[in-house]
Protein backbone atom coordinates (compact mmCIF):
# COMPACT_ATOMS: atom_id res chain seq x y z
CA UNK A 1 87.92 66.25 62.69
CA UNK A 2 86.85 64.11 65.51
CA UNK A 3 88.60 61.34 66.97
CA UNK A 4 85.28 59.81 67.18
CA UNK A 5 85.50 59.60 63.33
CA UNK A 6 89.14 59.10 62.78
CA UNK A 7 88.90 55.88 65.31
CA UNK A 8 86.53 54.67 62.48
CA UNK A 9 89.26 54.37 59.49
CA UNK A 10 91.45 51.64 59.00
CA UNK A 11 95.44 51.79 58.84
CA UNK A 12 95.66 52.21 55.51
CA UNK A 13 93.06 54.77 55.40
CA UNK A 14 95.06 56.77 58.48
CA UNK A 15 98.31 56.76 56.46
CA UNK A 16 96.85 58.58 53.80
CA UNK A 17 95.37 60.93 55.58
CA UNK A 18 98.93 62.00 57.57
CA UNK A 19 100.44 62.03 54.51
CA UNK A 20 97.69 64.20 52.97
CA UNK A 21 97.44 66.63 55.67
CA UNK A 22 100.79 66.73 55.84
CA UNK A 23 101.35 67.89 52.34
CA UNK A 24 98.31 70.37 53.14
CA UNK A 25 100.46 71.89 55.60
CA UNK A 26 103.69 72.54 54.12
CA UNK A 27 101.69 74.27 51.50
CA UNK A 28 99.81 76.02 53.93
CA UNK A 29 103.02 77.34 55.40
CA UNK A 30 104.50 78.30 52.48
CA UNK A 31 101.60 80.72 51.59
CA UNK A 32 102.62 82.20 54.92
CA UNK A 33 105.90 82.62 53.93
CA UNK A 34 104.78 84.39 51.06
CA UNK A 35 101.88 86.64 52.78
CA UNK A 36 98.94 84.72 50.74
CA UNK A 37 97.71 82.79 54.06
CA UNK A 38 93.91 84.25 54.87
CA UNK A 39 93.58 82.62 58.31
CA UNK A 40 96.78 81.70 60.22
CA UNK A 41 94.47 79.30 62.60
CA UNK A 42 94.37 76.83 59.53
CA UNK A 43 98.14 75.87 60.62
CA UNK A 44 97.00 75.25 64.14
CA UNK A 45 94.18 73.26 63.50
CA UNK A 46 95.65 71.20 61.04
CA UNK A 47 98.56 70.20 63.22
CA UNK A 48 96.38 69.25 65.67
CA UNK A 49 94.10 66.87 63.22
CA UNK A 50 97.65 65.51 62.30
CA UNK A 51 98.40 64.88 65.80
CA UNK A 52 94.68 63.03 66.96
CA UNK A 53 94.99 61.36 63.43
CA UNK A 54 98.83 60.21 64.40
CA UNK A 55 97.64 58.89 67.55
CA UNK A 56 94.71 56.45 66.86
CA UNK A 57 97.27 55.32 64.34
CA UNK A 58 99.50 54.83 67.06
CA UNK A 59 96.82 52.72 69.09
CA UNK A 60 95.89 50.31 66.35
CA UNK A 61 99.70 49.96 66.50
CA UNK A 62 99.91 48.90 69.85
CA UNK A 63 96.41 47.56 70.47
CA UNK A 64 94.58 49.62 72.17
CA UNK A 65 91.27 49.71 72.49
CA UNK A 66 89.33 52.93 73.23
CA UNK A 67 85.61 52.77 74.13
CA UNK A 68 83.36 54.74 72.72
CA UNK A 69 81.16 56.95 74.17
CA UNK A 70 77.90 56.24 75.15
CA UNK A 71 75.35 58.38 73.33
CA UNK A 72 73.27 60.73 75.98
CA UNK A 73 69.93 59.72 74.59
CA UNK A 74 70.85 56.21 76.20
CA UNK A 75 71.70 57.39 79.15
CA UNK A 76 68.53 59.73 79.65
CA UNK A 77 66.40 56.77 79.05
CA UNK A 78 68.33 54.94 81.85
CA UNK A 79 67.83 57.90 83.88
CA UNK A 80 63.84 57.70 83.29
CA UNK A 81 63.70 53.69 84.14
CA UNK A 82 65.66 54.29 87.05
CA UNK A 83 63.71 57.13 88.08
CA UNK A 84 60.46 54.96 87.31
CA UNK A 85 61.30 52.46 89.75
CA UNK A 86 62.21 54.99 92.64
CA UNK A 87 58.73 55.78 92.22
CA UNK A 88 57.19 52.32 92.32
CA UNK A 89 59.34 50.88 95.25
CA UNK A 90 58.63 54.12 97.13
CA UNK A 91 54.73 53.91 96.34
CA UNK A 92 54.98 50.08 97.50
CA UNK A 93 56.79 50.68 100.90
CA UNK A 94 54.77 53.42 102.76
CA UNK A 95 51.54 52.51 100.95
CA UNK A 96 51.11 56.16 100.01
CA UNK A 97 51.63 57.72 96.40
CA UNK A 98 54.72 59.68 96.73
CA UNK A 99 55.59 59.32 93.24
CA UNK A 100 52.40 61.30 92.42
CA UNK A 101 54.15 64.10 94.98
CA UNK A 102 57.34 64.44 93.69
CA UNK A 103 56.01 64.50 90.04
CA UNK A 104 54.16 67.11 91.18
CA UNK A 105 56.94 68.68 92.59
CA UNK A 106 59.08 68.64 89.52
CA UNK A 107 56.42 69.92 87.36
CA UNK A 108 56.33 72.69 89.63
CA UNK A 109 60.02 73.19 89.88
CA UNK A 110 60.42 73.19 85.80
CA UNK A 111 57.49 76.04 85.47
């Protein structure tokens, strides 16, 4: 589980997952004890989900806010407007059309 996701759940919704995963693991370890546990990484990564869930709990406690992540097909179409006014203020200072170049250049560069 992401924290992504887990920031998404209320209090009351947090609590009942800890208390769920928590009874998860104390069965989980007691097929361990008894030699019935398939993959011993299911203890590990349950401990940790405890511990991310434990913590945004935590945060809602004490306020904090986290900000989320901005998504990368924003910030590749920043990229390209940026990019696409390079071009134009460097076509409109020398006169010349070196955003025609260096297109021309990239394309050559990505084949």
């Amino acid at each position: 589980m992401k924290a992504i996701e887990i920031r998404e759940l209320s209090e009351s919704e947090l609590e009942a997952r800890i208390s769920e995963a928590k009874k998860t693991l104390f069965n989980l370890k007691f097929q361990k004890a008894s030699g019935q546990l398939d993959n011993p990484m299911k203890i590990k990564n349950l401990k940790r989900d405890i511990a991310k869930i434990e913590t945004v709990a935590r945060e809602l406690k004490l306020g904090i806010n986290i900000e989320k992540p901005i998504k990368k097909s924003v910030k590749i179409s920043e990229a390209k407007k940026t990019r696409a006014t390079k071009e134009t203020k460097e076509k409109s200072k020398n006169g010349t059309d070196k955003a025609k170049v260096l297109k021309k250049a990239a394309k050559k560069e990505n084949a």
